[in-house]
C-alpha atoms as a PDB file:
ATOM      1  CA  UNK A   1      -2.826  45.420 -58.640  1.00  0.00           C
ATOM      2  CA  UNK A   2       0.832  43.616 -59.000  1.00  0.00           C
ATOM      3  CA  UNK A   3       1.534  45.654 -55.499  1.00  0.00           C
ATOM      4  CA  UNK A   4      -1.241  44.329 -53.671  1.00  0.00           C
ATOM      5  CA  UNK A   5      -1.066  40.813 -54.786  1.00  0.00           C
ATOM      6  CA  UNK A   6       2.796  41.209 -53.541  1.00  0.00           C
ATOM      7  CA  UNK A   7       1.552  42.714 -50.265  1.00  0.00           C
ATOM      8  CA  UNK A   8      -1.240  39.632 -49.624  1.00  0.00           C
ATOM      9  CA  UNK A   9       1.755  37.293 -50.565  1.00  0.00           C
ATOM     10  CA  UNK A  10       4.038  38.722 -47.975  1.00  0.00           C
ATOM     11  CA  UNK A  11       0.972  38.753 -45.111  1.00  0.00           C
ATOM     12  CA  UNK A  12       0.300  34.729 -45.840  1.00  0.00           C
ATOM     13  CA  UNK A  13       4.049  34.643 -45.489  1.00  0.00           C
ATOM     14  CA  UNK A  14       4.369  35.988 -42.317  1.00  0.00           C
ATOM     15  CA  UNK A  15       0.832  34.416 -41.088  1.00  0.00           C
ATOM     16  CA  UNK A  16       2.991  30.778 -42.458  1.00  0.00           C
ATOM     17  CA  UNK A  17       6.250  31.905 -40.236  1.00  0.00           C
ATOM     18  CA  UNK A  18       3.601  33.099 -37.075  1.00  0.00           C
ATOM     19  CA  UNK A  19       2.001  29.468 -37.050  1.00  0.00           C
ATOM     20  CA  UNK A  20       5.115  27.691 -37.555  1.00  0.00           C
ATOM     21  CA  UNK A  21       6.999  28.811 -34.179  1.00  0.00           C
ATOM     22  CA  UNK A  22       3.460  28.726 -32.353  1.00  0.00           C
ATOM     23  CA  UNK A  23       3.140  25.036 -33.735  1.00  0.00           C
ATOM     24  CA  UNK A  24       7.142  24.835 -32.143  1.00  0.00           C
ATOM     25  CA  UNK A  25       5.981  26.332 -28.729  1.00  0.00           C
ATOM     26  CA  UNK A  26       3.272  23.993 -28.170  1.00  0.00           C
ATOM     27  CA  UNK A  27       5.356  20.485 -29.163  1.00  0.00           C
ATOM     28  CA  UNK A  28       7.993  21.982 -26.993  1.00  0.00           C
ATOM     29  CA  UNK A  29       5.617  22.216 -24.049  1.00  0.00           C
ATOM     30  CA  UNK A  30       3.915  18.895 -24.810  1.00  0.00           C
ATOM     31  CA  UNK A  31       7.425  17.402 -24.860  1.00  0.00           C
ATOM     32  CA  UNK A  32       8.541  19.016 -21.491  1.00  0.00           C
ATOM     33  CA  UNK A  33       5.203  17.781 -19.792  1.00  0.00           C
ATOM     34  CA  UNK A  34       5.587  14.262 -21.245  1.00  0.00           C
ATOM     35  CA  UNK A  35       9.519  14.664 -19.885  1.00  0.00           C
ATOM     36  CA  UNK A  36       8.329  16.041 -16.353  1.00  0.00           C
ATOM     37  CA  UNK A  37       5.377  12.933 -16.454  1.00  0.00           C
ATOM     38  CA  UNK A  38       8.325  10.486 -17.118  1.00  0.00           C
ATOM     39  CA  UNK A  39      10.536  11.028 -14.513  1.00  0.00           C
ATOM     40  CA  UNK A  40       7.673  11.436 -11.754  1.00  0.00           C
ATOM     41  CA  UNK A  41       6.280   8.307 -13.001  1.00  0.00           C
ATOM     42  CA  UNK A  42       9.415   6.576 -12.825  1.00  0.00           C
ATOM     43  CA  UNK A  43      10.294   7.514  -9.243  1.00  0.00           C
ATOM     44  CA  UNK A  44       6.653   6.355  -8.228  1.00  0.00           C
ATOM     45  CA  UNK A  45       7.361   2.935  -9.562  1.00  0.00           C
ATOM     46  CA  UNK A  46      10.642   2.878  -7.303  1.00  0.00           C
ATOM     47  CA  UNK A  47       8.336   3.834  -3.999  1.00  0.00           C
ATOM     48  CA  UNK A  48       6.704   1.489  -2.408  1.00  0.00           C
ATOM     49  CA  UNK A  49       4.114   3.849  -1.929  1.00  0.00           C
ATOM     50  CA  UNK A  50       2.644   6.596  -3.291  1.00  0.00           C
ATOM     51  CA  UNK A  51       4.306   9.805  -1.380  1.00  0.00           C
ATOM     52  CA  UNK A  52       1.811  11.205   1.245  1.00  0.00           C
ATOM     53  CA  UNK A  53       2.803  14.510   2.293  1.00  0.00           C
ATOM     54  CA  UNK A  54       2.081  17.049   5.033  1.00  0.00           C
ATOM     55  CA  UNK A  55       0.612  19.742   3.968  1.00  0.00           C
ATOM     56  CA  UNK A  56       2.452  23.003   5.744  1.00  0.00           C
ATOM     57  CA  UNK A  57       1.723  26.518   6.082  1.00  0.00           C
ATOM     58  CA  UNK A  58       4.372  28.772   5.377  1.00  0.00           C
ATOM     59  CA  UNK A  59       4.192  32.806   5.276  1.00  0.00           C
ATOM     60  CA  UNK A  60       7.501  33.374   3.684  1.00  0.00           C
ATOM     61  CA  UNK A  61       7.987  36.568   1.218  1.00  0.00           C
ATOM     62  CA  UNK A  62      11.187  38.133  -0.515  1.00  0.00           C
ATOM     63  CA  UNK A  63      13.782  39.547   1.057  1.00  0.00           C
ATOM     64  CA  UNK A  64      14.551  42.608   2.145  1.00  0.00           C
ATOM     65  CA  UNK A  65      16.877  43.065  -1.088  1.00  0.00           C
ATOM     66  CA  UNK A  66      14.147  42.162  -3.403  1.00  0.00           C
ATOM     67  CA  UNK A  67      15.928  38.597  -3.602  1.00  0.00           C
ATOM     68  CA  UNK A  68      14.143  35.105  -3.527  1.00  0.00           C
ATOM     69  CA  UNK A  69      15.388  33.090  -0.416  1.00  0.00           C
ATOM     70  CA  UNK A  70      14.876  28.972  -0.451  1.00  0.00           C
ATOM     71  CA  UNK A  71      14.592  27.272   2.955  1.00  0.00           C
ATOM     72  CA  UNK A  72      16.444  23.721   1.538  1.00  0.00           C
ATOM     73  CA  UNK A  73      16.081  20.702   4.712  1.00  0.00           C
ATOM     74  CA  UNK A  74      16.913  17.222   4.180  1.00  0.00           C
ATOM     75  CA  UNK A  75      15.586  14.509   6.069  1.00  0.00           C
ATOM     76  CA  UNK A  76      14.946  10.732   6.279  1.00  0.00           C
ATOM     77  CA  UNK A  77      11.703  10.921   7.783  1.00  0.00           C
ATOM     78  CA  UNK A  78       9.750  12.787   4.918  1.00  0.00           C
ATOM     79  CA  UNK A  79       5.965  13.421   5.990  1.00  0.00           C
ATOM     80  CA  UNK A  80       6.866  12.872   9.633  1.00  0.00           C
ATOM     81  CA  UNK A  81       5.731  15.717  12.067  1.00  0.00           C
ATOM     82  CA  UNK A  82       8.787  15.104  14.664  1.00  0.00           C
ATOM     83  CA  UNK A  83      11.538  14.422  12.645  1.00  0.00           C
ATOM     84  CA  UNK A  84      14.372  16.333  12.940  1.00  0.00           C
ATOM     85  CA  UNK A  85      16.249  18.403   9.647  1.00  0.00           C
ATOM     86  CA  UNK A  86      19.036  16.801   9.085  1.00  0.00           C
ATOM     87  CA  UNK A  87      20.651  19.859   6.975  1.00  0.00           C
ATOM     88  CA  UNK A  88      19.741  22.985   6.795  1.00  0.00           C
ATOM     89  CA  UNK A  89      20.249  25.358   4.057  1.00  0.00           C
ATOM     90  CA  UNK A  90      19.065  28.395   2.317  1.00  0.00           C
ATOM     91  CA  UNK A  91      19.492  28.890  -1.550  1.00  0.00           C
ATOM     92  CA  UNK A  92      19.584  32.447  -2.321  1.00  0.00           C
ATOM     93  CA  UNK A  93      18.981  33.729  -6.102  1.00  0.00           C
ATOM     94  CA  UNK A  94      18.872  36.936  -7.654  1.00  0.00           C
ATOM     95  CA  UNK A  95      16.680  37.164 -10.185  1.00  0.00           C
ATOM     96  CA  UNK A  96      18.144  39.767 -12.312  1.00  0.00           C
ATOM     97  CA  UNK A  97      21.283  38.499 -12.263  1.00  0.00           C
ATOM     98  CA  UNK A  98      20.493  35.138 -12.490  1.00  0.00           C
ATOM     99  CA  UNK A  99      22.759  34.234  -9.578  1.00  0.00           C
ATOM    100  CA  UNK A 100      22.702  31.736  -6.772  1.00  0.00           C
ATOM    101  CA  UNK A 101      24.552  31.922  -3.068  1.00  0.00           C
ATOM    102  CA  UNK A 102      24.168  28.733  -0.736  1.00  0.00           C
ATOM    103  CA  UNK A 103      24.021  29.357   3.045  1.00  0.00           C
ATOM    104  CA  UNK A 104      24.483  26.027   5.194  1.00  0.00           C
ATOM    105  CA  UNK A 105      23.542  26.122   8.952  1.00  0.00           C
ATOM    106  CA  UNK A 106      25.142  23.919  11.270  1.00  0.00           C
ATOM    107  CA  UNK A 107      22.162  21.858  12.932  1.00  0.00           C
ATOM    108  CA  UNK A 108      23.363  21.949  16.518  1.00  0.00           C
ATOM    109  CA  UNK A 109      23.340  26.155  16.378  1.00  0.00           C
ATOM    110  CA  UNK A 110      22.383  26.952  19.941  1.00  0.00           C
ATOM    111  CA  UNK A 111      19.334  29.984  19.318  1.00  0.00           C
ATOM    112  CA  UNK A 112      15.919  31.001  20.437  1.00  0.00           C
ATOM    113  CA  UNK A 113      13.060  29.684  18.359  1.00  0.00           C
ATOM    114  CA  UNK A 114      10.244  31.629  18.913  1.00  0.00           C
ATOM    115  CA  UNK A 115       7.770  30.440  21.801  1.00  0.00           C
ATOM    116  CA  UNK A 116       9.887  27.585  22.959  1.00  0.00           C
ATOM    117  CA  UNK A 117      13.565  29.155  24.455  1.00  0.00           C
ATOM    118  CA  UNK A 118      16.814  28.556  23.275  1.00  0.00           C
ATOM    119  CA  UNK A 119      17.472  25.097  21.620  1.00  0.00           C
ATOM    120  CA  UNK A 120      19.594  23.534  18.478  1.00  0.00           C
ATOM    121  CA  UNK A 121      18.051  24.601  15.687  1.00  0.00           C
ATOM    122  CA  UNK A 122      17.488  21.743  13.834  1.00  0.00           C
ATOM    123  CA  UNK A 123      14.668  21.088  16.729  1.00  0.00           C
ATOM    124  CA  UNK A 124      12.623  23.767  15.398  1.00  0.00           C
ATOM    125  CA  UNK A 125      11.782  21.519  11.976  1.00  0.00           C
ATOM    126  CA  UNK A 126      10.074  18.904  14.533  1.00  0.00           C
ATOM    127  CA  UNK A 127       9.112  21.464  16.940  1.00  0.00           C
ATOM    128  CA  UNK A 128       6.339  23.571  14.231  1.00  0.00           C
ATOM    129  CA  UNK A 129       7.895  22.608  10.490  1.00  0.00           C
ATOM    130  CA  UNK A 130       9.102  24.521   7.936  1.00  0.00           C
ATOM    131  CA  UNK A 131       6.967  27.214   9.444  1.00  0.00           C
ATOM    132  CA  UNK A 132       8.625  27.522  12.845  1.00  0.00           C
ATOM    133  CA  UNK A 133      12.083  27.138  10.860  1.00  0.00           C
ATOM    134  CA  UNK A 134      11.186  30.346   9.002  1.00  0.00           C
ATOM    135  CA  UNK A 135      10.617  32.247  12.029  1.00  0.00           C
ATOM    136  CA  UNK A 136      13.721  31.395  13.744  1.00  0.00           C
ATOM    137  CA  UNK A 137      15.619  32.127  11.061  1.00  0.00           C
ATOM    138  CA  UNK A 138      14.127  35.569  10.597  1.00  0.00           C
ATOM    139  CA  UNK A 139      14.289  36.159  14.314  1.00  0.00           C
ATOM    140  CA  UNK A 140      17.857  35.024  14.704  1.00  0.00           C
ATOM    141  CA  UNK A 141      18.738  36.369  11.194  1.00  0.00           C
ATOM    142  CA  UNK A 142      16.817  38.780   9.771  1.00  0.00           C
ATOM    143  CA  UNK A 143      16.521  37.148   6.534  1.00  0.00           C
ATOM    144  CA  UNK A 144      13.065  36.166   5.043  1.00  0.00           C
ATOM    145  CA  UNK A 145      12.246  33.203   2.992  1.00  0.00           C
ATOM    146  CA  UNK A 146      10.037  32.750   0.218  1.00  0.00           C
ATOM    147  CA  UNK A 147       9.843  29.110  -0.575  1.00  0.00           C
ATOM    148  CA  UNK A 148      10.642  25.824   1.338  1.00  0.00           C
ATOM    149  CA  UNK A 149      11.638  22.341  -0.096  1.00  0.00           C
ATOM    150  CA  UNK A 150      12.140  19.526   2.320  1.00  0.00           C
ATOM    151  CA  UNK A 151      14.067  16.766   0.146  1.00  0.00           C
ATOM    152  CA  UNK A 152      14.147  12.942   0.926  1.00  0.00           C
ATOM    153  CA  UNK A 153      17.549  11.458   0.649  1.00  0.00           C
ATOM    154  CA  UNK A 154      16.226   9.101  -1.686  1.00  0.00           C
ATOM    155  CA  UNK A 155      15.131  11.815  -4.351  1.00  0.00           C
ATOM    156  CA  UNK A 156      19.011  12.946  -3.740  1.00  0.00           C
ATOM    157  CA  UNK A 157      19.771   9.263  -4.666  1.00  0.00           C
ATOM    158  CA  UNK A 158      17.091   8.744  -7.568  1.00  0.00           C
ATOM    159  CA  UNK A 159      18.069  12.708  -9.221  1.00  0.00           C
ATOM    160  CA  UNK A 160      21.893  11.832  -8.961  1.00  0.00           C
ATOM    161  CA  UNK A 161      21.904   8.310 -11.128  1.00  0.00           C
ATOM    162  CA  UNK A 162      19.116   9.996 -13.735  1.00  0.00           C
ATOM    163  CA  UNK A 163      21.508  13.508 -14.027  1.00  0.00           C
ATOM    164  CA  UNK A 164      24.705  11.293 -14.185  1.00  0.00           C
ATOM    165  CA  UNK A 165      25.019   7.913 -15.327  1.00  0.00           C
ATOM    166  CA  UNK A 166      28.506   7.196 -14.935  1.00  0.00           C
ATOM    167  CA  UNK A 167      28.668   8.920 -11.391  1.00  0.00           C
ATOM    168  CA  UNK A 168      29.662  12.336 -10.447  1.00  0.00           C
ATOM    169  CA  UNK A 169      33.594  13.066 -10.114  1.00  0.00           C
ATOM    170  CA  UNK A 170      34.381  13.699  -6.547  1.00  0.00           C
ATOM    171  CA  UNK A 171      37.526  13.806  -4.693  1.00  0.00           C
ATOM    172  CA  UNK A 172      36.962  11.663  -1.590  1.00  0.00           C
ATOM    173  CA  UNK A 173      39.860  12.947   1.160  1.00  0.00           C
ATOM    174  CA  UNK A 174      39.900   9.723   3.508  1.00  0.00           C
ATOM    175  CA  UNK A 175      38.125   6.534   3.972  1.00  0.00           C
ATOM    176  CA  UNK A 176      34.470   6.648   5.010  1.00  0.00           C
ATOM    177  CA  UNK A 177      32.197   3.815   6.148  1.00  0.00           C
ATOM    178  CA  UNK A 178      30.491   4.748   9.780  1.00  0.00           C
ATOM    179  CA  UNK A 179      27.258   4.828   9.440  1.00  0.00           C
ATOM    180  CA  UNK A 180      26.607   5.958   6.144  1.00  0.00           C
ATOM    181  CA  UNK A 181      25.502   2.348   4.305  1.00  0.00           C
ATOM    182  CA  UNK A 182      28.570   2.059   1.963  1.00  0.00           C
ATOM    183  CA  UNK A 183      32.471   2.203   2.056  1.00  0.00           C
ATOM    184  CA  UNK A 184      34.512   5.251   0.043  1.00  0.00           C
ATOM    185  CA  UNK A 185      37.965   5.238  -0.203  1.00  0.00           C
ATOM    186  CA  UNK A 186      40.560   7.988  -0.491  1.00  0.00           C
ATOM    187  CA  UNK A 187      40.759   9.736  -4.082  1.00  0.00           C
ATOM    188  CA  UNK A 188      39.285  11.366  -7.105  1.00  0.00           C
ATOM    189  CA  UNK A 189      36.572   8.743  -8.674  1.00  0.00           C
ATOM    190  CA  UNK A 190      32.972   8.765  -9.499  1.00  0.00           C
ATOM    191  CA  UNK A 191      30.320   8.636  -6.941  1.00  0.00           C
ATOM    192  CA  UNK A 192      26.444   6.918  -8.113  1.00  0.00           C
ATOM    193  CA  UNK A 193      23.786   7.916  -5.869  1.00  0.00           C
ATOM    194  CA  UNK A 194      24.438   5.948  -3.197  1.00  0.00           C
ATOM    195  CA  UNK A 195      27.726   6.782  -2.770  1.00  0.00           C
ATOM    196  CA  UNK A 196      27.671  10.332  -2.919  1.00  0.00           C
ATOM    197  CA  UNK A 197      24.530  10.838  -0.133  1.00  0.00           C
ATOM    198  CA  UNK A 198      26.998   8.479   1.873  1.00  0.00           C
ATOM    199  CA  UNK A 199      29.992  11.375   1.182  1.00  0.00           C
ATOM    200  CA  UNK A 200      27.462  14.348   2.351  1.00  0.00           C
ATOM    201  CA  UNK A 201      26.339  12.593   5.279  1.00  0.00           C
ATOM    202  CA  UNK A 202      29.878  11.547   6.425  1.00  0.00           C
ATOM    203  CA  UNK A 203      30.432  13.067   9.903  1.00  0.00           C
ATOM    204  CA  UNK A 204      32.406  10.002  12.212  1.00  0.00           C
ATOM    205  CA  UNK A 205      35.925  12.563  12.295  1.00  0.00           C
ATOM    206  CA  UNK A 206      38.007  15.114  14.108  1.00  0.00           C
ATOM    207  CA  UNK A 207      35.901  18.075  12.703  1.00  0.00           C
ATOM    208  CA  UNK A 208      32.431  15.948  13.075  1.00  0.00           C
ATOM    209  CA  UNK A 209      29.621  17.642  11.534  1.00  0.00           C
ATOM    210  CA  UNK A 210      32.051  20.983  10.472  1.00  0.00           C
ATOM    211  CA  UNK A 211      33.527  18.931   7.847  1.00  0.00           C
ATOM    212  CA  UNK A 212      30.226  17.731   6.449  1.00  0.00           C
ATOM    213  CA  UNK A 213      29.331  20.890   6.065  1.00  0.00           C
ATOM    214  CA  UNK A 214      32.205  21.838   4.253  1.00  0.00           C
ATOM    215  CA  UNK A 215      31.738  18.325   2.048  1.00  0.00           C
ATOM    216  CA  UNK A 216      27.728  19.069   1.378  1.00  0.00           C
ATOM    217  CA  UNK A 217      28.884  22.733  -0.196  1.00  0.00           C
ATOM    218  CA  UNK A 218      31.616  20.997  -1.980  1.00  0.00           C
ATOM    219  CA  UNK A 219      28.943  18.686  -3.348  1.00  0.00           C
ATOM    220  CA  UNK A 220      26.521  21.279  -4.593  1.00  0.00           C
ATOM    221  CA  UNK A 221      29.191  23.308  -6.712  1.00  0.00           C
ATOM    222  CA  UNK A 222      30.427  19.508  -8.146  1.00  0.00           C
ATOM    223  CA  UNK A 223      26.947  18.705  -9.094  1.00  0.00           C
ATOM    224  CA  UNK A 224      26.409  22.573 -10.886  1.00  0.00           C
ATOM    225  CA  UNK A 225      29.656  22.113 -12.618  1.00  0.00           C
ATOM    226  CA  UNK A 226      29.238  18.665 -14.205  1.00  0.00           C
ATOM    227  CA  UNK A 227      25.408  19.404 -14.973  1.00  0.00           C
ATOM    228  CA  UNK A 228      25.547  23.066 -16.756  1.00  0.00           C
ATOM    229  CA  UNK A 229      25.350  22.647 -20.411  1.00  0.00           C
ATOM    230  CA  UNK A 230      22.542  22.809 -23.665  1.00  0.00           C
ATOM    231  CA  UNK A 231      21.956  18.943 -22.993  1.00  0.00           C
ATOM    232  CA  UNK A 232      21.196  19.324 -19.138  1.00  0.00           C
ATOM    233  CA  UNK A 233      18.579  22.171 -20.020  1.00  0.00           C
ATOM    234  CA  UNK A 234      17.216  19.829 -21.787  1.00  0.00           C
ATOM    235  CA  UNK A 235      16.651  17.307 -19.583  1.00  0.00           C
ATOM    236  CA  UNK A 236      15.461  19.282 -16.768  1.00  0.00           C
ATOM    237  CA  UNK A 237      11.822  18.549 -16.909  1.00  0.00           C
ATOM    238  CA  UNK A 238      12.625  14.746 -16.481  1.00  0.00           C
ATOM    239  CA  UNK A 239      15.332  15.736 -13.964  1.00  0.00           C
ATOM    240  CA  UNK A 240      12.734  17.943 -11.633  1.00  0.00           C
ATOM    241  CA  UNK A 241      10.371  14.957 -12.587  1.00  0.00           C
ATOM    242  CA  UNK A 242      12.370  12.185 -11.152  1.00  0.00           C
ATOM    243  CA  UNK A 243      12.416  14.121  -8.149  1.00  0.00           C
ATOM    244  CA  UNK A 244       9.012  15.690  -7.021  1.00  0.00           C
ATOM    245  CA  UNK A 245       7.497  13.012  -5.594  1.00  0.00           C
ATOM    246  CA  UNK A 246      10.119  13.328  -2.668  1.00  0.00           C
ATOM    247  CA  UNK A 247      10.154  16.869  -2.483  1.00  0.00           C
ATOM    248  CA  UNK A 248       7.633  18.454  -0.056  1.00  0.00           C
ATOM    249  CA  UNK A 249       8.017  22.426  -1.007  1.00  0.00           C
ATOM    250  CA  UNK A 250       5.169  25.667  -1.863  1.00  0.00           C
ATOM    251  CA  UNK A 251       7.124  26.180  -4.577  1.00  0.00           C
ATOM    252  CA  UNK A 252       5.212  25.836  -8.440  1.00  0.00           C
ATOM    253  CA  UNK A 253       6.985  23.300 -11.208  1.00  0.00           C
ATOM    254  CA  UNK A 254       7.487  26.067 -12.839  1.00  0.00           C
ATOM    255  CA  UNK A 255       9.622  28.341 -10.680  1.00  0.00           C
ATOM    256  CA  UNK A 256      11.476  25.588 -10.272  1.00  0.00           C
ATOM    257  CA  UNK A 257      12.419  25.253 -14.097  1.00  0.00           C
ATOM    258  CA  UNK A 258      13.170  28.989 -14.263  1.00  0.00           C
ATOM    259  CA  UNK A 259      15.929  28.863 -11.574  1.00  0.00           C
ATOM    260  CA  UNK A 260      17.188  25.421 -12.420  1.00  0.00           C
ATOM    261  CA  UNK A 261      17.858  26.557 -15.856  1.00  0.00           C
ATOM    262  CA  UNK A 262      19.809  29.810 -14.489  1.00  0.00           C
ATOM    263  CA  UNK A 263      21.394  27.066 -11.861  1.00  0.00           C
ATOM    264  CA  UNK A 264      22.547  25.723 -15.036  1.00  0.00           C
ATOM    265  CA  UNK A 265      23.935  27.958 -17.205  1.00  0.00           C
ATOM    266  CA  UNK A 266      27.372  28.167 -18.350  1.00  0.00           C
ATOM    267  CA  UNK A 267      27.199  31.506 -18.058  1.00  0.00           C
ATOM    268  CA  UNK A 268      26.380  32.423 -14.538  1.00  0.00           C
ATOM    269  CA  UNK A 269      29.942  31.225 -13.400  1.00  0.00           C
ATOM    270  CA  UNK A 270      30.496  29.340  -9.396  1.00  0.00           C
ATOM    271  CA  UNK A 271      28.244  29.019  -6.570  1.00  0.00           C
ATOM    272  CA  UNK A 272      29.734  31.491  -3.353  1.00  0.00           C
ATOM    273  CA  UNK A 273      28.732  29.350  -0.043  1.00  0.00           C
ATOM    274  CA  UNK A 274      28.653  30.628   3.505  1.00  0.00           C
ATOM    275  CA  UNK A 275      28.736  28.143   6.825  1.00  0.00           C
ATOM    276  CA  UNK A 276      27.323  29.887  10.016  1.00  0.00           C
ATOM    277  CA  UNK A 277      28.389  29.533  12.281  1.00  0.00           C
ATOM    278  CA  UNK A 278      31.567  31.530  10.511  1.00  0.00           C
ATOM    279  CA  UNK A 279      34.985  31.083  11.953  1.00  0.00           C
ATOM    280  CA  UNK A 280      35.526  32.528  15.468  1.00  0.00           C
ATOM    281  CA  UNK A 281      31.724  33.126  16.090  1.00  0.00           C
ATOM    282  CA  UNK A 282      31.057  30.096  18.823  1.00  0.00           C
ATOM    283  CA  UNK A 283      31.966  28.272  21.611  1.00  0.00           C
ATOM    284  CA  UNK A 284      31.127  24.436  22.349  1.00  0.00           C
ATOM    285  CA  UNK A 285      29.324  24.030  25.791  1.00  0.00           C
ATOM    286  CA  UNK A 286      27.298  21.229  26.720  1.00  0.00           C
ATOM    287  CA  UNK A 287      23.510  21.870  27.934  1.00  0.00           C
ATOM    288  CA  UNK A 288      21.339  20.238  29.778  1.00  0.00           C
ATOM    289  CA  UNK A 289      18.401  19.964  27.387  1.00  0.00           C
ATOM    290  CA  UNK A 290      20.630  19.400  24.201  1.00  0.00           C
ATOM    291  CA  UNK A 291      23.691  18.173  25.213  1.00  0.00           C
ATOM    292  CA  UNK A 292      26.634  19.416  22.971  1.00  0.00           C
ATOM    293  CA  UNK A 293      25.787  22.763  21.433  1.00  0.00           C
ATOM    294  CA  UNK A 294      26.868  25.548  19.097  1.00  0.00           C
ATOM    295  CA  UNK A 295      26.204  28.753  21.440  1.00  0.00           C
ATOM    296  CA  UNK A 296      26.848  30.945  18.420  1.00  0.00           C
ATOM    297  CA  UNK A 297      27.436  34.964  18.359  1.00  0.00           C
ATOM    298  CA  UNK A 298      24.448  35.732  16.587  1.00  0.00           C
ATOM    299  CA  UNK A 299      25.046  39.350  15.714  1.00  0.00           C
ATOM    300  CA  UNK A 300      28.483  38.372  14.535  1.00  0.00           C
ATOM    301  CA  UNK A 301      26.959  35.761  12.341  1.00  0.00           C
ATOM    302  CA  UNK A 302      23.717  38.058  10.844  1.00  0.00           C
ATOM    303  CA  UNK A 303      26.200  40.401   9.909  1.00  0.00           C
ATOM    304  CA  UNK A 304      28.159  38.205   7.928  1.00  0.00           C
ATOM    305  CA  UNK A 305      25.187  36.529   6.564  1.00  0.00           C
ATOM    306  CA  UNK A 306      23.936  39.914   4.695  1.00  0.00           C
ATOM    307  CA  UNK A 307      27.347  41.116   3.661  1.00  0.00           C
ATOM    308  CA  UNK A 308      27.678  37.433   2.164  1.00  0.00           C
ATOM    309  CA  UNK A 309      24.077  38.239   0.242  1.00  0.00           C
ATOM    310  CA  UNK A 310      24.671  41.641  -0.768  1.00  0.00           C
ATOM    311  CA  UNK A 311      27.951  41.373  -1.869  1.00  0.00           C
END
């Protein structure tokens, strides 16, 4: 009798515990969706309309390494058929690691894009969207992509002063001003918004749009160092929020969480980045159709693109 009265005891007990962390669960999720609502709604109020965006096709799949491949493009013309990607990346992550690799493609890479001849590739964005971008990256490449995000500088401006209020800490090498809507001088400061689209987009030098690049990857591993923490985490719904209503991408809220909290780990250590073309891959000849061109090497640069995944 005593035993069995000890055994119902110990069932409500665990039936108590059980209903407790579901109880957790749920708030948790109510409290991320409110968070996620928040920032969208607040980003909405800072448009002066609400986003319309195309709606693409886009067969993209895993690669052939069983990895998850992003096609990242930025642009000012969001929603605009002929606009032209203004950079061009692709975010690689392996899932069982929990590891991410950043490829950035120089926009005036001179290659064939399938059904229209050899032309830069940023063409192919305005030529048959993300689409057409996938294709001539898998033709020129080999590499398949799963997902596609086209970003409006402006959600790059709107995530940046949300994720860091007091700027992030970048080391500016010269002074910049051409073109780029505000003036940064020489040395280590904080960057809002603004400031630090104005830094990636800086390409009025010697090394033109090589050094942008190179500033745009430098960027990316600033932003993942600053950001990783408990707190971050935290924030992300808000964070991803803020910025999905200038995001045009197949990929689901919730994919998104899963790698941004891996993005964001303290654990999962630096970000390796890749530039094709890579050094010693390209000439610079002048075209009729496109003017100034990157006529790159591309079985020099495939190969170094899957020893940089693989590795």
């Amino acid at each position: 009798m005593r035993s069995e009265r000890h055994q119902g005891k110990r069932k409500r007990r665990w039936r108590s515990v059980l209903l407790g962390f579901l109880l957790l669960i749920c708030l948790g999720a109510g409290y991320s969706y409110f968070q996620y609502k928040q920032g969208v709604n607040q980003s909405l109020k800072k448009m002066d309309q609400d986003p319309s965006k195309v709606v693409y096709s886009f067969e993209g799949q895993k690669d052939q390494y069983g990895d998850t491949n992003v096609l990242l493009l930025g642009s000012d013309a969001r929603g605009k058929e002929r606009s032209r990607s203004d950079t061009i990346m692709i975010v690689h992550f392996n899932e069982d690691k929990g590891t991410f690799k950043l490829t950035s493609i120089m926009r005036d890479c001179y290659v064939e894009i399938p059904g229209h001849g050899k032309h830069k590739i940023n063409s192919a964005f305005a030529r048959g969207g993300p689409e057409l971008m996938r294709q001539t990256i898998k033709q020129n490449f080999d590499i398949d992509l799963q997902y596609y995000a086209i970003v409006d500088f402006q959600g790059f401006v709107q995530l940046i002063d949300e994720a860091f209020p007091n700027g992030v800490e970048i080391d500016v090498e010269k002074e910049m001003k051409k073109n780029i809507g505000v003036t940064l001088e020489p040395g280590r400061q904080r960057l809002n918004g603004k400031e630090l689209l104005g830094y990636v987009r800086f390409r009025h030098d010697a090394i033109g749009d090589f050094g942008r690049v190179e500033r745009q990857q430098k960027t990316v591993k600033a932003i993942k160092d600053q950001l990783s923490g408990i707190q971050t985490i935290a924030k992300l719904p808000k964070l991803i929020g803020v910025v999905t209503p200038y995001v045009n991408t197949n990929m689901k809220t919730s994919d998104a969480l899963f790698m941004a909290k891996d993005f964001l780990s303290e654990k999962r250590g630096t970000v390796d980045t890749l530039r094709i073309p890579i050094e010693n891959s390209f000439t610079e000849p002048r075209v009729p159709e496109d003017g100034l061109v990157l006529d790159i090497d591309v079985e020099k640069n495939k190969e170094a693109l899957h020893q940089f995944i693989t590795k």
